[in-house]
PDB file of N, CA and C in Angstrom:
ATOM      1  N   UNK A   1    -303.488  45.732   1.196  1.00  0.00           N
ATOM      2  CA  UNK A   1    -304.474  46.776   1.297  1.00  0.00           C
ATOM      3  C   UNK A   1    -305.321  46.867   0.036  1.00  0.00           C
ATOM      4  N   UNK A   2    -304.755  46.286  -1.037  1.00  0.00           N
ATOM      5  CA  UNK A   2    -305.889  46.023  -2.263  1.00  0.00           C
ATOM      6  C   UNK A   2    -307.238  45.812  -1.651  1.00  0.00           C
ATOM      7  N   UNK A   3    -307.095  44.439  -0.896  1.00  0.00           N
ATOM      8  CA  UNK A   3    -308.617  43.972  -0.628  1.00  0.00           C
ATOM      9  C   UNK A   3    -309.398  45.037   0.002  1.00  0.00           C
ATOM     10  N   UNK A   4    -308.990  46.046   0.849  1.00  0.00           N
ATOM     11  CA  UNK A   4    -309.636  46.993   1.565  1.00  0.00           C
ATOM     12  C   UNK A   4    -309.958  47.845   0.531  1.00  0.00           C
ATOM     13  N   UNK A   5    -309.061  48.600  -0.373  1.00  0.00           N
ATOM     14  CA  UNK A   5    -310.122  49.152  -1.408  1.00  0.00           C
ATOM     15  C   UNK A   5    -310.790  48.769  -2.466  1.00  0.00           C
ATOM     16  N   UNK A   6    -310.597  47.422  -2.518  1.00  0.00           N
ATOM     17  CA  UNK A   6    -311.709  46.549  -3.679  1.00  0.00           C
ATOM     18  C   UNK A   6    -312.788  46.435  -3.135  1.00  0.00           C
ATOM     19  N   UNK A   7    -312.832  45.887  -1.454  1.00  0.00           N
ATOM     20  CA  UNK A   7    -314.246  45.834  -0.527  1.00  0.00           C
ATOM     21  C   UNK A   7    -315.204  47.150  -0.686  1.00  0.00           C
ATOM     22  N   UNK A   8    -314.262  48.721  -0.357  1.00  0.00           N
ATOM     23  CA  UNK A   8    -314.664  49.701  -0.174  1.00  0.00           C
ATOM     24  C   UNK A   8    -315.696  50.020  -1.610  1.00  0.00           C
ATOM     25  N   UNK A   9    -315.169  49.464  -2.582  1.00  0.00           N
ATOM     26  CA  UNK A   9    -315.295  50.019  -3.822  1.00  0.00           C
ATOM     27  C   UNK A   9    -317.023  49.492  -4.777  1.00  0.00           C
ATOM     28  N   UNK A  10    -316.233  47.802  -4.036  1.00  0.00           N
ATOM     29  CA  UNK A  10    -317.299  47.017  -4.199  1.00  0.00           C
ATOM     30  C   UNK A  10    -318.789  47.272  -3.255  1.00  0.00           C
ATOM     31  N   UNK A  11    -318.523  47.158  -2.392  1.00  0.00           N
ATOM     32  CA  UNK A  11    -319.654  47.136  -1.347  1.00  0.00           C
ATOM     33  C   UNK A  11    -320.303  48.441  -1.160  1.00  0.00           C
ATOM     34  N   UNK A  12    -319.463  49.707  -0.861  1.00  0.00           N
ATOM     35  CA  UNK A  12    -320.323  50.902  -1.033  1.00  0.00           C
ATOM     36  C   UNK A  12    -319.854  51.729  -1.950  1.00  0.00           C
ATOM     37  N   UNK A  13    -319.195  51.862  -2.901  1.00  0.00           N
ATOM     38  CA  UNK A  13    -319.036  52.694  -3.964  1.00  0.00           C
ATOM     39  C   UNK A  13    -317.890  53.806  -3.170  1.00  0.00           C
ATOM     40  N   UNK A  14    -316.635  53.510  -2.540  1.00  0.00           N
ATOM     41  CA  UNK A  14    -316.178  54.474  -2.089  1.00  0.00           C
ATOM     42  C   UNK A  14    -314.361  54.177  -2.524  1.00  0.00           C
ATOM     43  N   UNK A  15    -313.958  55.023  -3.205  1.00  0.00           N
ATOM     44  CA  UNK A  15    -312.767  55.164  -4.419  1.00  0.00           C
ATOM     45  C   UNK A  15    -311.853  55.746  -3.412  1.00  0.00           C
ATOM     46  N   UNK A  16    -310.736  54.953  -2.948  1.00  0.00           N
ATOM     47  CA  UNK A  16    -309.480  55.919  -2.235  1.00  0.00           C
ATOM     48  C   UNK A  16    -308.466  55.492  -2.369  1.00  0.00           C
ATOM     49  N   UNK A  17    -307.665  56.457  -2.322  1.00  0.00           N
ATOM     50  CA  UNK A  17    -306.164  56.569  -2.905  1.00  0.00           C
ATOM     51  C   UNK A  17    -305.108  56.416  -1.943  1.00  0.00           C
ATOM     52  N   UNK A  18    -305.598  57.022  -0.811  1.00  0.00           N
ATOM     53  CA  UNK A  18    -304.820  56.529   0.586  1.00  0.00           C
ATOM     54  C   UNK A  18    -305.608  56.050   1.557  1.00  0.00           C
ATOM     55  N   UNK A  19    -304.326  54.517   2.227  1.00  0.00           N
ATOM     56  CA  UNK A  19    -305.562  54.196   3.451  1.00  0.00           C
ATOM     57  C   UNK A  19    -305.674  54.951   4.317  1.00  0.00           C
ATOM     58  N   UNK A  20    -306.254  55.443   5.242  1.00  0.00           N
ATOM     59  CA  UNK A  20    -305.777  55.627   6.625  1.00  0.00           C
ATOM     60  C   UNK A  20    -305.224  54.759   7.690  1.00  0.00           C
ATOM     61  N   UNK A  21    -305.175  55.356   8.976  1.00  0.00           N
ATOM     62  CA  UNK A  21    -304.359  54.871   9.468  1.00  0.00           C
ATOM     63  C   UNK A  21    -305.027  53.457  10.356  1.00  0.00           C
ATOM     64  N   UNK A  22    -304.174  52.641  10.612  1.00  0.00           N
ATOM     65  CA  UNK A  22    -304.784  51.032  11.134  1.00  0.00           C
ATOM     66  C   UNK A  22    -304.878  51.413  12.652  1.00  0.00           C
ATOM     67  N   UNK A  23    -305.901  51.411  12.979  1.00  0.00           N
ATOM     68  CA  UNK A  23    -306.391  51.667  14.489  1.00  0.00           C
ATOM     69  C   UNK A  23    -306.592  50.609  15.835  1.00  0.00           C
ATOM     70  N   UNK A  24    -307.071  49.486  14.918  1.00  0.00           N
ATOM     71  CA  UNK A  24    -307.434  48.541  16.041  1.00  0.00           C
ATOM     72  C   UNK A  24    -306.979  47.095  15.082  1.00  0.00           C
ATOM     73  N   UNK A  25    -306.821  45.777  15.700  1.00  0.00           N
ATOM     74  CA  UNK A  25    -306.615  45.155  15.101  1.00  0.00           C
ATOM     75  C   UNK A  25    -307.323  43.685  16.314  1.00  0.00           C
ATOM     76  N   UNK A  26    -307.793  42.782  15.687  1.00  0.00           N
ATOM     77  CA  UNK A  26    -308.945  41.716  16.355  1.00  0.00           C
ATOM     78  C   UNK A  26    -308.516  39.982  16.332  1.00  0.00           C
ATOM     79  N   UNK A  27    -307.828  39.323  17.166  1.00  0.00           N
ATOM     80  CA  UNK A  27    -307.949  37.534  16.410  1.00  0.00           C
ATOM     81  C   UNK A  27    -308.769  37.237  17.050  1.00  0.00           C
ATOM     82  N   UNK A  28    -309.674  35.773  16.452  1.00  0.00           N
ATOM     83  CA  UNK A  28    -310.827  35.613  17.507  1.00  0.00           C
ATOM     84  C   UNK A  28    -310.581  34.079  17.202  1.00  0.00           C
ATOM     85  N   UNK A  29    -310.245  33.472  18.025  1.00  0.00           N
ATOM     86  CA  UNK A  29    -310.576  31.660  17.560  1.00  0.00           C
ATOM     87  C   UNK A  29    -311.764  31.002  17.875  1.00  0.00           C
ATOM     88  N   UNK A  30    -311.926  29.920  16.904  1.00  0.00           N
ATOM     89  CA  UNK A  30    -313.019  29.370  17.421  1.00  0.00           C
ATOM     90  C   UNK A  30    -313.651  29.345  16.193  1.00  0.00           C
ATOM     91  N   UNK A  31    -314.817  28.054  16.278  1.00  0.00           N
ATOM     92  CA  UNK A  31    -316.136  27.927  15.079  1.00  0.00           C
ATOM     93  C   UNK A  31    -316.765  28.702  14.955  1.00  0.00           C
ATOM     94  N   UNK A  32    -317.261  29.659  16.087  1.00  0.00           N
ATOM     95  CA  UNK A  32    -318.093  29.988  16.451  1.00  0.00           C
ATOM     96  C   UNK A  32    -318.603  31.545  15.230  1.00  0.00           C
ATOM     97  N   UNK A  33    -317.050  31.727  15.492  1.00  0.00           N
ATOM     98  CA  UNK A  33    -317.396  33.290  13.979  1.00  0.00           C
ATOM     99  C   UNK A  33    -317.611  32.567  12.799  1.00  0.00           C
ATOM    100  N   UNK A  34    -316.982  31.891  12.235  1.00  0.00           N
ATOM    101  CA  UNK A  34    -317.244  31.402  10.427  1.00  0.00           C
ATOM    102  C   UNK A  34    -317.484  30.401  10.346  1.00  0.00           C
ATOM    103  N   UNK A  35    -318.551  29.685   9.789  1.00  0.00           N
ATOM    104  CA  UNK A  35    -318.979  28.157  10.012  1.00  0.00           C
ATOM    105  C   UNK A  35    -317.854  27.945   8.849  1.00  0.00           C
ATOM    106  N   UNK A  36    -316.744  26.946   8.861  1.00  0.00           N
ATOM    107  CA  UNK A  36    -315.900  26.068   8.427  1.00  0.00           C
ATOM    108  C   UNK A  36    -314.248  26.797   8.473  1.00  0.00           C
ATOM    109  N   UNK A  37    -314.626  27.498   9.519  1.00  0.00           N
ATOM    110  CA  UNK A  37    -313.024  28.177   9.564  1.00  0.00           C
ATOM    111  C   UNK A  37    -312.859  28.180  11.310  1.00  0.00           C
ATOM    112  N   UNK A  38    -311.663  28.042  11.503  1.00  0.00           N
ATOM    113  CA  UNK A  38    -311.430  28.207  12.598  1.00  0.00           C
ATOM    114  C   UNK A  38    -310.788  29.090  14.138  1.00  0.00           C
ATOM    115  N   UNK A  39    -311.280  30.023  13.086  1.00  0.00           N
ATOM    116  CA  UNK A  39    -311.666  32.025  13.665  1.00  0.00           C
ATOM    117  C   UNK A  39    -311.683  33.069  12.743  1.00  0.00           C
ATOM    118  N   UNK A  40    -311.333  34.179  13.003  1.00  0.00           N
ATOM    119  CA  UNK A  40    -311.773  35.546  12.326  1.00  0.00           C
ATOM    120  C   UNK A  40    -309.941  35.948  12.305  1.00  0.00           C
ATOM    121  N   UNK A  41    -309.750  37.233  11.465  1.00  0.00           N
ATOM    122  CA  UNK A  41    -308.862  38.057  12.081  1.00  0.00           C
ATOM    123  C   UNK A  41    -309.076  39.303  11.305  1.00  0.00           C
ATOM    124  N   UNK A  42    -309.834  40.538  12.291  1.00  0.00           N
ATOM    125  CA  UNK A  42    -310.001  41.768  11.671  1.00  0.00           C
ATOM    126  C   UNK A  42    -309.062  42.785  11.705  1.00  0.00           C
ATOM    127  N   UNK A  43    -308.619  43.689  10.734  1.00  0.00           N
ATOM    128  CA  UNK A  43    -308.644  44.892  11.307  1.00  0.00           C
ATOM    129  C   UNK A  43    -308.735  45.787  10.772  1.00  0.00           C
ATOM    130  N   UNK A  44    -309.216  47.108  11.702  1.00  0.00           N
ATOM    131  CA  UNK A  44    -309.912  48.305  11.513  1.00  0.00           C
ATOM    132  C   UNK A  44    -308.816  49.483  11.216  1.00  0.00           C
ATOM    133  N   UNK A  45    -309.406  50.275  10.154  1.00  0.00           N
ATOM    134  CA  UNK A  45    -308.489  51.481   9.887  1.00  0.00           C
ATOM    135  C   UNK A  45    -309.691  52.917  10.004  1.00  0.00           C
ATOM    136  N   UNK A  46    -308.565  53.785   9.757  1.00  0.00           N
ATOM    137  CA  UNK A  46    -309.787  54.971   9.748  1.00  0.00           C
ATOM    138  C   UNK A  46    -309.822  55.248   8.634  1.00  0.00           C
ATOM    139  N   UNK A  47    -310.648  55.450   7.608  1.00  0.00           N
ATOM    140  CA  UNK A  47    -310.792  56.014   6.067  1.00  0.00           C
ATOM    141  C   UNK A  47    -311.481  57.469   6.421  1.00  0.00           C
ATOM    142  N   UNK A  48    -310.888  58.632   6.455  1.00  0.00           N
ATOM    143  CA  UNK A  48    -311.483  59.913   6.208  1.00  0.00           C
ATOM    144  C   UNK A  48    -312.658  60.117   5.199  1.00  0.00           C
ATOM    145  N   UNK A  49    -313.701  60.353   5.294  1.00  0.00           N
ATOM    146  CA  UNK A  49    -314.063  60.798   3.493  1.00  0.00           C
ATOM    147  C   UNK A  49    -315.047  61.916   3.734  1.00  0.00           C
ATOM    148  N   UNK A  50    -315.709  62.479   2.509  1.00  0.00           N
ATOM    149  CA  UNK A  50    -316.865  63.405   2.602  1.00  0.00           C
ATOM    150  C   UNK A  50    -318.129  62.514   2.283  1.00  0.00           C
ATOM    151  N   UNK A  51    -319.013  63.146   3.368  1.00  0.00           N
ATOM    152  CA  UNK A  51    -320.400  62.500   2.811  1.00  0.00           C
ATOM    153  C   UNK A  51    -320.608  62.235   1.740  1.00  0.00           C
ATOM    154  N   UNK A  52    -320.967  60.954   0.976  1.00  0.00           N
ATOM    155  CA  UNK A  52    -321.367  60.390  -0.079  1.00  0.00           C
ATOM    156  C   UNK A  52    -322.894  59.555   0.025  1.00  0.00           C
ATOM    157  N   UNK A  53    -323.476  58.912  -0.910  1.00  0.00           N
ATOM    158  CA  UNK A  53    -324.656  58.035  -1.029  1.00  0.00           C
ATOM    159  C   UNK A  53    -323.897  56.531  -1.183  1.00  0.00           C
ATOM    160  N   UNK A  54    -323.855  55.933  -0.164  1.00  0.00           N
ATOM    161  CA  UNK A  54    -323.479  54.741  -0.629  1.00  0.00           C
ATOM    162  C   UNK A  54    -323.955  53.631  -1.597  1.00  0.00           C
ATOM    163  N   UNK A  55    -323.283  52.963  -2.566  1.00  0.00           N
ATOM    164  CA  UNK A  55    -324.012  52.507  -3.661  1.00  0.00           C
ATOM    165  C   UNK A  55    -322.718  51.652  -4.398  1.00  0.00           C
ATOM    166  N   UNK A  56    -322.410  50.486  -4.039  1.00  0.00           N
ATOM    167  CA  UNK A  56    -320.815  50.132  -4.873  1.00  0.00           C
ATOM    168  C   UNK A  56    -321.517  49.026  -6.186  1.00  0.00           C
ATOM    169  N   UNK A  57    -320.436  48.214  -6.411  1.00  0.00           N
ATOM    170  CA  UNK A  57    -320.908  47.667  -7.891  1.00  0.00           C
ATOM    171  C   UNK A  57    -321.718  46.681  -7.444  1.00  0.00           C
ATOM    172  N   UNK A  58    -321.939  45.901  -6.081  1.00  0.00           N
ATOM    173  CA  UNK A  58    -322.153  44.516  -6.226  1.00  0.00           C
ATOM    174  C   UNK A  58    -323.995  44.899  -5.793  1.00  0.00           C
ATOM    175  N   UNK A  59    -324.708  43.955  -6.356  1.00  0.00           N
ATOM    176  CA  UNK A  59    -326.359  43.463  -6.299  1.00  0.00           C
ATOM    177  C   UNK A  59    -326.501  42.975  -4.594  1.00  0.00           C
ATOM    178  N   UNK A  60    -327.955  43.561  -4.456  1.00  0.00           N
ATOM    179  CA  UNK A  60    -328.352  43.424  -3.244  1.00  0.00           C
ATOM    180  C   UNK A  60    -327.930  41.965  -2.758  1.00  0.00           C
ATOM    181  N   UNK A  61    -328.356  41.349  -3.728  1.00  0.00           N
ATOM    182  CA  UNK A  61    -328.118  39.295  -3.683  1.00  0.00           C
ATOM    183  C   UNK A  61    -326.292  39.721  -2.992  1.00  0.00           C
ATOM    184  N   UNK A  62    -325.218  39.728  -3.640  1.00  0.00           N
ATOM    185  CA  UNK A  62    -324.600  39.310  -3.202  1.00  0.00           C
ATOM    186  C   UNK A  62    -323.617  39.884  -2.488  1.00  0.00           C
ATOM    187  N   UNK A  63    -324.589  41.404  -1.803  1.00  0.00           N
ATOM    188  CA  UNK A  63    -323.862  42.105  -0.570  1.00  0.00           C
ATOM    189  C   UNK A  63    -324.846  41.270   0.462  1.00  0.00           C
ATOM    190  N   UNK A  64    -325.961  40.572   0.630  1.00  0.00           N
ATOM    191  CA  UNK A  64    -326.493  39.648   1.467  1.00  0.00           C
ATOM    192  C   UNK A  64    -326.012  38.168   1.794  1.00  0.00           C
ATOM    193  N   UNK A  65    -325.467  38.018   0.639  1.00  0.00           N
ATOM    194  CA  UNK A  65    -324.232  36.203   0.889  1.00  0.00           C
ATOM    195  C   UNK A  65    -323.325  37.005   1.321  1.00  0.00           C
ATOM    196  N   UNK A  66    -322.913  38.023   1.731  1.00  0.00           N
ATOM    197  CA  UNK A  66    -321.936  37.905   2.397  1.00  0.00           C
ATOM    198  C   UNK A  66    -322.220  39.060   4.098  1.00  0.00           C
ATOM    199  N   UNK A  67    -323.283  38.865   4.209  1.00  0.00           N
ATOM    200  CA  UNK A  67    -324.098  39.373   5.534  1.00  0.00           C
ATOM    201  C   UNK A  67    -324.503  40.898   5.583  1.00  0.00           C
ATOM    202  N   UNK A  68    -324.544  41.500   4.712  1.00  0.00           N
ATOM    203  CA  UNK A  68    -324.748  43.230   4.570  1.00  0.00           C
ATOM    204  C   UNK A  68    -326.015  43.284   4.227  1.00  0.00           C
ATOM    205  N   UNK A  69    -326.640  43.662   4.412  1.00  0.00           N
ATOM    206  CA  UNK A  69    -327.868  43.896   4.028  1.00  0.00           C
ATOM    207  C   UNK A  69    -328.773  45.611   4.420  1.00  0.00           C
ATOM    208  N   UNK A  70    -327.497  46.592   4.950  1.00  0.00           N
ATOM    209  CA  UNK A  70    -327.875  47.787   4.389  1.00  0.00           C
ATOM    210  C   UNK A  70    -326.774  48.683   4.724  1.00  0.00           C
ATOM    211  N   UNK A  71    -326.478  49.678   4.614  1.00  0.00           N
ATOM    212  CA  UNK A  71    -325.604  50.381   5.477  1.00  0.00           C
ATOM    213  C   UNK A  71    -326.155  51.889   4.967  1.00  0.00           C
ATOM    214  N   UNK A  72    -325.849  52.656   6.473  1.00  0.00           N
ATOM    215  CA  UNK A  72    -325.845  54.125   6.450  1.00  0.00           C
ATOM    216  C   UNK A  72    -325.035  54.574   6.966  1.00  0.00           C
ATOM    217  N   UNK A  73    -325.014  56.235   7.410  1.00  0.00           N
ATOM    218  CA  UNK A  73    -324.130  56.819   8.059  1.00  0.00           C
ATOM    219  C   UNK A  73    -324.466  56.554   9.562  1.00  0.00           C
ATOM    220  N   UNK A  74    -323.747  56.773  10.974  1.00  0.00           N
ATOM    221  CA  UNK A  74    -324.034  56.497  11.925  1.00  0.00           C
ATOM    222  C   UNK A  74    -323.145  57.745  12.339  1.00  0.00           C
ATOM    223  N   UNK A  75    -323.783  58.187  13.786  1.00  0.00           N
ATOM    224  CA  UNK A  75    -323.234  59.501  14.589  1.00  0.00           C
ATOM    225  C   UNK A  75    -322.813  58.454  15.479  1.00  0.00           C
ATOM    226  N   UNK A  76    -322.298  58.465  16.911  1.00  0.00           N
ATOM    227  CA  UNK A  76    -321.989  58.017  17.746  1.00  0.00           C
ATOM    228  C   UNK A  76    -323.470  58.059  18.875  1.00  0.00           C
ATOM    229  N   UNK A  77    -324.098  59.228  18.296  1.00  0.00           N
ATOM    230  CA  UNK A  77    -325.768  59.371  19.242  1.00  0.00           C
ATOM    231  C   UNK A  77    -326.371  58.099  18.455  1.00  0.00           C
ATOM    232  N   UNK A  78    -326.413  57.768  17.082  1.00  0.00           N
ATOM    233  CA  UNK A  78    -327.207  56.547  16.976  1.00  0.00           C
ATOM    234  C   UNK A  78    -326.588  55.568  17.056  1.00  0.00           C
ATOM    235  N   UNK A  79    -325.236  55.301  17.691  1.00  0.00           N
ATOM    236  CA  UNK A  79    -324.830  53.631  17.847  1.00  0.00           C
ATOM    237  C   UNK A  79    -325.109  53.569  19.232  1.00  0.00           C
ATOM    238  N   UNK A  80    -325.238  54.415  20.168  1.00  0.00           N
ATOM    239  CA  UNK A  80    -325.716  55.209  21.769  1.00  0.00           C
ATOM    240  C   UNK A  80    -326.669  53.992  21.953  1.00  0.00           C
ATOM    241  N   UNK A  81    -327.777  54.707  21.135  1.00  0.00           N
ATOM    242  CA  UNK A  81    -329.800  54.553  20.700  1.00  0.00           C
ATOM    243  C   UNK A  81    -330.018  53.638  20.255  1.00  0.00           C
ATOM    244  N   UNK A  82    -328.820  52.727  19.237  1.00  0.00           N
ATOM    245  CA  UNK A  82    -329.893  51.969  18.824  1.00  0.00           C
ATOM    246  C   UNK A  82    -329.936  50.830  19.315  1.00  0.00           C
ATOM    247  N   UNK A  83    -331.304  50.265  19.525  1.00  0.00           N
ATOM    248  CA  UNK A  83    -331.905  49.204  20.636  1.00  0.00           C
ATOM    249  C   UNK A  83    -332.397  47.670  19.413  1.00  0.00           C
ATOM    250  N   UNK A  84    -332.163  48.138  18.559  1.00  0.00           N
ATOM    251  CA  UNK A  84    -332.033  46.470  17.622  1.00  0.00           C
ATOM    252  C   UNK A  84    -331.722  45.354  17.213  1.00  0.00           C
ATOM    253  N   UNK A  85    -332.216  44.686  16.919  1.00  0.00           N
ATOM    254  CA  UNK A  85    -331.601  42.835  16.990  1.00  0.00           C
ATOM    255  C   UNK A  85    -329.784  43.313  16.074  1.00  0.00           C
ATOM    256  N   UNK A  86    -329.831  43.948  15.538  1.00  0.00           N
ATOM    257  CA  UNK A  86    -328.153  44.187  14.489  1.00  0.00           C
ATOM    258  C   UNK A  86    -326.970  44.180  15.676  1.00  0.00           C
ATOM    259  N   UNK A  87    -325.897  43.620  15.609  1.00  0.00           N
ATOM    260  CA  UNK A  87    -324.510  43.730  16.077  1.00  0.00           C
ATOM    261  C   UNK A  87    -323.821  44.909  15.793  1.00  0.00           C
ATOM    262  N   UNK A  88    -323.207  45.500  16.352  1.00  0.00           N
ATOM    263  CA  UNK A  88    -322.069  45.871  16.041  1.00  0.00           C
ATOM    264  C   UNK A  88    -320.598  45.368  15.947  1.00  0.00           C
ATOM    265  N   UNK A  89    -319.530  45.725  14.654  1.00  0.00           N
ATOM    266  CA  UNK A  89    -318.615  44.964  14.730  1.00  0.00           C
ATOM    267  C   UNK A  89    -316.925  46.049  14.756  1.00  0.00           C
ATOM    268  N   UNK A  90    -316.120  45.824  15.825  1.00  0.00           N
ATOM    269  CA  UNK A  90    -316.487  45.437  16.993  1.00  0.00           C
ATOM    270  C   UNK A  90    -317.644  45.866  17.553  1.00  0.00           C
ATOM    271  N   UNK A  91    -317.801  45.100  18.638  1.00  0.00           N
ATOM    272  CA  UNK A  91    -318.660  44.815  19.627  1.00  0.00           C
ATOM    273  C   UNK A  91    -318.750  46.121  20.530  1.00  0.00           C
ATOM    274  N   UNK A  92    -317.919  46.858  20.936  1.00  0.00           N
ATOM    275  CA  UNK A  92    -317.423  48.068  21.988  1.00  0.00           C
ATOM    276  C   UNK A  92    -317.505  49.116  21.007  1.00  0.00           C
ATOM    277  N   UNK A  93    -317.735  48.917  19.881  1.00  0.00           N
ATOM    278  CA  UNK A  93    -317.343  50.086  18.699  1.00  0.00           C
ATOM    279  C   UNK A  93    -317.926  51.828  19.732  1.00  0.00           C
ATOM    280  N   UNK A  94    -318.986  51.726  19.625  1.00  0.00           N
ATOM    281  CA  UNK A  94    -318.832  53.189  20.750  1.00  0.00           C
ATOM    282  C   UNK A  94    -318.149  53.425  21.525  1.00  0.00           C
ATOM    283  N   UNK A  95    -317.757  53.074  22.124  1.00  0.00           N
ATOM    284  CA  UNK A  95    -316.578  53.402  23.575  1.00  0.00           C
ATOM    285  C   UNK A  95    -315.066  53.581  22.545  1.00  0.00           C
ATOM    286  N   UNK A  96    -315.045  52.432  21.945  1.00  0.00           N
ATOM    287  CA  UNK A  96    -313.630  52.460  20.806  1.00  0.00           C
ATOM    288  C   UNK A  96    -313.322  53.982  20.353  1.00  0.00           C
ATOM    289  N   UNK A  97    -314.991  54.011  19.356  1.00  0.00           N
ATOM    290  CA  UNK A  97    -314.922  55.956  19.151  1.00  0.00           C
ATOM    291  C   UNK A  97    -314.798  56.460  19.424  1.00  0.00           C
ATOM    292  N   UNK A  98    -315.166  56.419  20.964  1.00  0.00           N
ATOM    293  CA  UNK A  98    -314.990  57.555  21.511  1.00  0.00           C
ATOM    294  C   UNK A  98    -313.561  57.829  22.287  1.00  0.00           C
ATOM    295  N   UNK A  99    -313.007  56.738  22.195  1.00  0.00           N
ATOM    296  CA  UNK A  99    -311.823  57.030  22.321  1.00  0.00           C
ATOM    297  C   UNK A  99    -310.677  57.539  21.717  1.00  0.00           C
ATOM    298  N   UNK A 100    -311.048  57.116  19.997  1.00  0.00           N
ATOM    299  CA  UNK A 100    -310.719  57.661  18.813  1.00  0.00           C
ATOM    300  C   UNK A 100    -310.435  59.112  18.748  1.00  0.00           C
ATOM    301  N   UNK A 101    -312.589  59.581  19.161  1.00  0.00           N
ATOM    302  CA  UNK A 101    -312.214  61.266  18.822  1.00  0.00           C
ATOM    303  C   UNK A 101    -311.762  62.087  19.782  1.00  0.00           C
ATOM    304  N   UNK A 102    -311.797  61.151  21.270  1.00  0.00           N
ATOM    305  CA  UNK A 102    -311.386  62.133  22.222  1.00  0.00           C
ATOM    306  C   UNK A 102    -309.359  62.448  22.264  1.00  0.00           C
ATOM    307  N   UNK A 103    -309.336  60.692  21.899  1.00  0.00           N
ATOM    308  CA  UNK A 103    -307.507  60.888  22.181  1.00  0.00           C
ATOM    309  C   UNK A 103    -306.806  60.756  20.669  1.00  0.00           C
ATOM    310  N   UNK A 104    -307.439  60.374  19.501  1.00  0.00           N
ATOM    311  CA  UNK A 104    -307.164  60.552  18.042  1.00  0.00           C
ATOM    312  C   UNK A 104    -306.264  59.214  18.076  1.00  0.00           C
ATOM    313  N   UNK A 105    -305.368  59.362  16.911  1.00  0.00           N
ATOM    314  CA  UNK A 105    -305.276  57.792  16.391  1.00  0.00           C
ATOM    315  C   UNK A 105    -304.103  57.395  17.133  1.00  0.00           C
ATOM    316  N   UNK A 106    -304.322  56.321  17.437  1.00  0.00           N
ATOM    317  CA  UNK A 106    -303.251  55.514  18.647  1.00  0.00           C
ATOM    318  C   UNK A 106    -301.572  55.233  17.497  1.00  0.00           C
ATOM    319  N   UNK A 107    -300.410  55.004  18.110  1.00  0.00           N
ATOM    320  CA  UNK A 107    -299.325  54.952  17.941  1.00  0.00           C
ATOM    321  C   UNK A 107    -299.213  53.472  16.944  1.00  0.00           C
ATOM    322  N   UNK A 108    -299.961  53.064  17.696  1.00  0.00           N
ATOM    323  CA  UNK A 108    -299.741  51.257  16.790  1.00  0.00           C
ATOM    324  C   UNK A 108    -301.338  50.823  17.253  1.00  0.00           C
ATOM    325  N   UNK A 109    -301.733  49.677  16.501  1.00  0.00           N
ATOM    326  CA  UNK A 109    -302.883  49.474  16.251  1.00  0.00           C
ATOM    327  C   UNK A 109    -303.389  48.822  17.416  1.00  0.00           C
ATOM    328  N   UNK A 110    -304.941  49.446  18.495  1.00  0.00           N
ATOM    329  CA  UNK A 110    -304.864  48.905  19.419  1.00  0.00           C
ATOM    330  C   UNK A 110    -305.671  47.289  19.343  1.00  0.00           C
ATOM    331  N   UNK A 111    -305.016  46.268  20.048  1.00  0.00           N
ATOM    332  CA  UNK A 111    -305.180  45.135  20.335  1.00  0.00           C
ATOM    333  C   UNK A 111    -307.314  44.367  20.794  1.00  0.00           C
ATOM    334  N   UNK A 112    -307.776  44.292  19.935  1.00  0.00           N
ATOM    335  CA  UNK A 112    -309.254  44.032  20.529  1.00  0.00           C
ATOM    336  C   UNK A 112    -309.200  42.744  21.407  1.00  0.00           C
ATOM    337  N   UNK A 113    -310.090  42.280  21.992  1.00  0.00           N
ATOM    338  CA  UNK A 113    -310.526  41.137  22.700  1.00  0.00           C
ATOM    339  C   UNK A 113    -311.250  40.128  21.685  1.00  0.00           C
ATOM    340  N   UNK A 114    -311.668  39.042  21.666  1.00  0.00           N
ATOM    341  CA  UNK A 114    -312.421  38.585  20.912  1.00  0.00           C
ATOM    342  C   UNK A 114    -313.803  38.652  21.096  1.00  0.00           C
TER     343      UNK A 114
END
């Protein structure tokens, strides 16, 4: 769990002391996610926090080598709305949420599709 708060810390400036809890968890095989690897394996936790300005240590350059190139806050009305070339990751992430806030955090981490 280091790497999760070195990422957090690095990438948007966000300092925590406890993780939350591991919610979903993802394997995906194949070329197709990482050119020279031969799949992905994610997984998602919930981090509680209070509104902040996101802003972590690393330069625009090299939150873009590694595919970020902005982040904000999101409601569940703008992942609904928004109609733009950007992914979401997961892929279902709305429906996921909303399963989140309607039934809260699952017993063991639920299983994604690829």
């Amino acid at each position: 769990m280091d790497a999760l708060s070195r990422e957090l810390r690095d990438e948007i400036g966000l300092t925590i002391s406890d993780l939350g809890p591991h919610v979903w968890s993802q394997e995906a095989t194949g070329s197709k996610y990482v050119a020279g690897y031969d799949g992905v394996v994610n997984d998602y936790f919930l981090v509680r926090t209070s509104s902040f300005t996101p802003r972590g240590l690393m330069t625009d350059v090299e939150l873009a080598q590694g595919w970020i190139t902005g982040w904000r806050w999101w409601s569940l009305r703008d992942i609904a709305g928004y109609g733009g070339p950007d992914l979401f990751s997961p892929r279902d992430l709305l429906n996921l949420l909303g399963v989140l806030v309607a039934f809260g955090v699952p017993a063991q981490p639920v299983r994604l599709g690829a």
